[in-house]
N, C-alpha and C. Protein backbone atom coordinates (compact mmCIF):
# COMPACT_ATOMS: atom_id res chain seq x y z
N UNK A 1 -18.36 -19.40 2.56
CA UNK A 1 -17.28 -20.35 2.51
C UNK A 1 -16.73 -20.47 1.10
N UNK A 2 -15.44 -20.57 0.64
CA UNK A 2 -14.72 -20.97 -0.16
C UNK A 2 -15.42 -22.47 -0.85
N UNK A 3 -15.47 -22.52 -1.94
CA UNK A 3 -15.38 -23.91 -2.44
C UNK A 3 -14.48 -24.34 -3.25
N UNK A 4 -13.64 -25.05 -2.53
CA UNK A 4 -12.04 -25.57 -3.15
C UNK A 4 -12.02 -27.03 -3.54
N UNK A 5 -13.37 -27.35 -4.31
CA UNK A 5 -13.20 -28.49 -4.98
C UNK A 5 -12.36 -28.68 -6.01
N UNK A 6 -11.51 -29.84 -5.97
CA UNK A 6 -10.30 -29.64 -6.93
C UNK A 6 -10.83 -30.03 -8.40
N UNK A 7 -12.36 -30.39 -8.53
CA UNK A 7 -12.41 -30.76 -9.67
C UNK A 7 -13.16 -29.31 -10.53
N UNK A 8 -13.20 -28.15 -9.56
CA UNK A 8 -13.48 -26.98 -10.21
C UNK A 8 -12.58 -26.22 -11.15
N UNK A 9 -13.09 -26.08 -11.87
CA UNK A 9 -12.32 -24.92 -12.90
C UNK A 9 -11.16 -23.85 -12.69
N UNK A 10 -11.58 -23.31 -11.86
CA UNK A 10 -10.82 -22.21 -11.12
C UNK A 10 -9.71 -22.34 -10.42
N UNK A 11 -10.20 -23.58 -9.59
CA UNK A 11 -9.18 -24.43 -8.58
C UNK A 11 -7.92 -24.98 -9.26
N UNK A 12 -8.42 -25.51 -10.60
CA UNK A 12 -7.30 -26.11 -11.68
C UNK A 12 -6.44 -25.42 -12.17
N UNK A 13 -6.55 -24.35 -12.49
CA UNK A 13 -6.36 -22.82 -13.47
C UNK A 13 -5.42 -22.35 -12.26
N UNK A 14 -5.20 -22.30 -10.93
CA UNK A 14 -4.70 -21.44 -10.10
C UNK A 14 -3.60 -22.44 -9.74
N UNK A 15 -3.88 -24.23 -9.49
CA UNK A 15 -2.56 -24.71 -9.23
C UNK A 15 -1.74 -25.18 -10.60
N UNK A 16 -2.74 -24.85 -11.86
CA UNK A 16 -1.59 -24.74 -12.88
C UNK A 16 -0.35 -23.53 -13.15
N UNK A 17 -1.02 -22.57 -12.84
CA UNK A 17 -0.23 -21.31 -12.68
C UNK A 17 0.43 -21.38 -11.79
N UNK A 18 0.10 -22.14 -10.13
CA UNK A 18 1.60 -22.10 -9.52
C UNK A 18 2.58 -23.06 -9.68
N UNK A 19 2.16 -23.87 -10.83
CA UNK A 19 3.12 -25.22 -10.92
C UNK A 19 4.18 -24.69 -11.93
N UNK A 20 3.40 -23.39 -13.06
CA UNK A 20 3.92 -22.87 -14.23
C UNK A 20 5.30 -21.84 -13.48
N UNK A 21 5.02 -21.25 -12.14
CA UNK A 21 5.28 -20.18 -11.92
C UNK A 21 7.02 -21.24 -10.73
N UNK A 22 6.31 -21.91 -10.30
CA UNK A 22 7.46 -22.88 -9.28
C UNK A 22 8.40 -23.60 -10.77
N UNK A 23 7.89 -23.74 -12.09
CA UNK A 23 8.95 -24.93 -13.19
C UNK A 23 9.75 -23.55 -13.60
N UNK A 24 9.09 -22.10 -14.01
CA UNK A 24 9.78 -21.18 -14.37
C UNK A 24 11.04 -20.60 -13.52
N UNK A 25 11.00 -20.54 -12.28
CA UNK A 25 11.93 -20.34 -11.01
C UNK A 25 13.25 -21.01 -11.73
N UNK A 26 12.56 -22.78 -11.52
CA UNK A 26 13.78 -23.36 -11.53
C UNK A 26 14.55 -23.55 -12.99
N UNK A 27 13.80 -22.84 -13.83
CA UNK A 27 14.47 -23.00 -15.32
C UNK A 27 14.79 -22.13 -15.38
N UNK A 28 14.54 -21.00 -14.67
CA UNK A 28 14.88 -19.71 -15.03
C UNK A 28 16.35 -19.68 -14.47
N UNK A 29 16.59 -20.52 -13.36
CA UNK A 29 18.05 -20.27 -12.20
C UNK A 29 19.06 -21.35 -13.39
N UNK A 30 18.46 -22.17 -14.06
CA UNK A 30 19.38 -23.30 -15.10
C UNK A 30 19.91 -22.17 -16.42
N UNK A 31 18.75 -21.90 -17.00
CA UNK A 31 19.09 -21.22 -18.41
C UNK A 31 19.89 -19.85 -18.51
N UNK A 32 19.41 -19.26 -17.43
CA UNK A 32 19.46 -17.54 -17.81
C UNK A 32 21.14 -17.37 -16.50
N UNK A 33 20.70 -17.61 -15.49
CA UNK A 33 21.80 -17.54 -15.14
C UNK A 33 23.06 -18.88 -14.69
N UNK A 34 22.94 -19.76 -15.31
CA UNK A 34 23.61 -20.89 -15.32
C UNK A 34 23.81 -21.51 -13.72
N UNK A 35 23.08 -21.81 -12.97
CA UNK A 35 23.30 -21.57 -11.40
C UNK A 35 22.11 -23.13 -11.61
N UNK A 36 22.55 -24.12 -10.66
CA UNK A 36 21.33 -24.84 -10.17
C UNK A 36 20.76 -24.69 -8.69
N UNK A 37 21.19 -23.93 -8.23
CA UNK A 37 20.31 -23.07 -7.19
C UNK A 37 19.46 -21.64 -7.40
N UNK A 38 18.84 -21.23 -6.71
CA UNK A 38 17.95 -19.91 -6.79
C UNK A 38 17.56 -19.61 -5.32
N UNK A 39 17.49 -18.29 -5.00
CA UNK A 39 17.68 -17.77 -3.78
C UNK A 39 15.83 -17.63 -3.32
N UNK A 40 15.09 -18.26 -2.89
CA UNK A 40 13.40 -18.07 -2.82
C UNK A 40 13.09 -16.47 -1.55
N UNK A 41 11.84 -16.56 -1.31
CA UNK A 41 11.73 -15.40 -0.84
C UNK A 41 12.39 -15.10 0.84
N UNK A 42 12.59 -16.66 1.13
CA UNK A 42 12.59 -16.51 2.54
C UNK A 42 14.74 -16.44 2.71
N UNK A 43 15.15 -16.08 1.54
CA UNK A 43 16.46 -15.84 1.61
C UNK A 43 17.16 -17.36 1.21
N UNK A 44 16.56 -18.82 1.09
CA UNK A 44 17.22 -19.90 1.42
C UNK A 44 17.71 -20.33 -0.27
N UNK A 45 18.70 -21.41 -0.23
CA UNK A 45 18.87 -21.75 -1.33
C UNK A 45 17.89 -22.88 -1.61
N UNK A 46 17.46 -23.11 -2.90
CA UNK A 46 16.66 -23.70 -3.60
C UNK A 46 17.57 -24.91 -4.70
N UNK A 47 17.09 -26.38 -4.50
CA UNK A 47 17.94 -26.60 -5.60
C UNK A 47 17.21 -26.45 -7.28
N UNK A 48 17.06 -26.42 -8.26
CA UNK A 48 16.13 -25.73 -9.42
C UNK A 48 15.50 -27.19 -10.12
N UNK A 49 16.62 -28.47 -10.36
CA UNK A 49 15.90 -29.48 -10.75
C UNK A 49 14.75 -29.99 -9.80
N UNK A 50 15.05 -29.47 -8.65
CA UNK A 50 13.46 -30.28 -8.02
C UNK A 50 12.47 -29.38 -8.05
N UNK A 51 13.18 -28.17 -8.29
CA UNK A 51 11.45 -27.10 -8.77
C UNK A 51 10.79 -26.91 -10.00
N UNK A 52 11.96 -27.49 -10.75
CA UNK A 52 11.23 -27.61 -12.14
C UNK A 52 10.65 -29.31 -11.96
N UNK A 53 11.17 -30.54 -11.15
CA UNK A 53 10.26 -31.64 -11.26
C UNK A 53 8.92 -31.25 -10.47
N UNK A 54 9.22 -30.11 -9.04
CA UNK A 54 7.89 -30.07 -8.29
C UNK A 54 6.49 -29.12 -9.24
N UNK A 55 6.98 -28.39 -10.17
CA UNK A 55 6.12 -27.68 -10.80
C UNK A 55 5.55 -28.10 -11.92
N UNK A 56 6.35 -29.00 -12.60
CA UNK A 56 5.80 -30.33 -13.42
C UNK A 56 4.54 -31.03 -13.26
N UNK A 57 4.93 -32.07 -12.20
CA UNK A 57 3.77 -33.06 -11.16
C UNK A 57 2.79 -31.82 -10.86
N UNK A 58 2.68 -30.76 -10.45
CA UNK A 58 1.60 -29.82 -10.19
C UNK A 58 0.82 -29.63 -11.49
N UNK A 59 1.35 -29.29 -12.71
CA UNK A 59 0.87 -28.57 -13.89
C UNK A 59 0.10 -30.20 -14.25
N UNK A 60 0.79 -31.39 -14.17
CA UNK A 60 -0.02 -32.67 -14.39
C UNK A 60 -0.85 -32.96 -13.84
N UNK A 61 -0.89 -33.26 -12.40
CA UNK A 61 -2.12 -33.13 -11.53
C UNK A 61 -3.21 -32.37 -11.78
N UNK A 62 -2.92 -30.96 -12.23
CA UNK A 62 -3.99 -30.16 -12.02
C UNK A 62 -4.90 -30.16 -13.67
N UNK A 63 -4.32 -31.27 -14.20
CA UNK A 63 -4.61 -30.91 -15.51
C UNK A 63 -5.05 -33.13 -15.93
N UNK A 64 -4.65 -33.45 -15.13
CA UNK A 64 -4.95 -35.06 -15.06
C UNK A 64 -5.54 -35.77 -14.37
N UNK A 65 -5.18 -35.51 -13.07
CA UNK A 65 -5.18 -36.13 -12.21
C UNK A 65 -5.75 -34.86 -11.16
N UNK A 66 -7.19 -34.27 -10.77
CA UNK A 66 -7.49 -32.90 -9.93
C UNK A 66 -7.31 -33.49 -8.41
N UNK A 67 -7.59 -34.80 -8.30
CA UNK A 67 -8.00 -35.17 -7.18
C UNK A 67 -6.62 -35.23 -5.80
N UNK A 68 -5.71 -35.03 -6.17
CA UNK A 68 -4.59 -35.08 -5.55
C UNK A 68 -4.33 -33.35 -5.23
N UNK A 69 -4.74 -32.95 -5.70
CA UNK A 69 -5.15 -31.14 -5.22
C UNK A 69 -5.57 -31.17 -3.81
N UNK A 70 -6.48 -32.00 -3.70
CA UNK A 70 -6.81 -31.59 -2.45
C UNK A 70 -8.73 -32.39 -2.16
N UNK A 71 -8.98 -32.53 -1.37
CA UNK A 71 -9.99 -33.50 -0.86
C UNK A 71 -11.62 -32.24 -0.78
N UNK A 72 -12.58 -32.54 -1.62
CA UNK A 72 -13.93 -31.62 -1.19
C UNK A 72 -14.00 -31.79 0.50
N UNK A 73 -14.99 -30.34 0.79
CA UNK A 73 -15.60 -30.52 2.12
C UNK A 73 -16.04 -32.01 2.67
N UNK A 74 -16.54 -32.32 3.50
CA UNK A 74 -17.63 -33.26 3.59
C UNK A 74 -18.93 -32.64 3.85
N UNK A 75 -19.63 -33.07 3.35
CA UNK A 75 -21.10 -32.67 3.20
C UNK A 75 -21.90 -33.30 4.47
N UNK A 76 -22.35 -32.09 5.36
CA UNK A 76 -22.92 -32.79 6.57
C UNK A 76 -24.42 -32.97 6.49
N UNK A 77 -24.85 -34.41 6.66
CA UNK A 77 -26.33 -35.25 6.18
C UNK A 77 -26.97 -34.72 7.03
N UNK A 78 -27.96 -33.91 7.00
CA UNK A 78 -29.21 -33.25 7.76
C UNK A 78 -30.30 -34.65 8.33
């Protein structure tokens, strides 16, 4: 089994990188090509200020606040 405790190391490190990788999208669609939309994989438009606020709150969470990542197993009492 996976252990996806959010207060693990690894776990932190992977939703910082997708919070880094979702703020870059949307700064990337503001700066480089002056557009506040961006086209994502599934073809749709994206608006960019809420992917640079949604990748923000991720990079904080995962770096402040782990517990909003996501909830441990429950541990079943023998």
């Amino acid at each position: 089994m996976l252990d996806t405790d959010p207060k693990r190391p690894l776990t932190r490190i992977v939703a910082a990188l997708a919070g880094l990788s979702i703020f870059g999208w949307g700064l990337g669609a503001i700066l480089w090509r002056g557009d506040l939309h961006y086209k994502n994989w599934f073809g749709e438009s994206v608006f960019a200020p809420f992917a640079i606020l949604f990748g923000v709150i991720i990079v904080l969470g995962a770096l402040f606040k782990p517990e909003i990542l996501g909830k441990p197993p429950k541990r079943l009492k023998r």
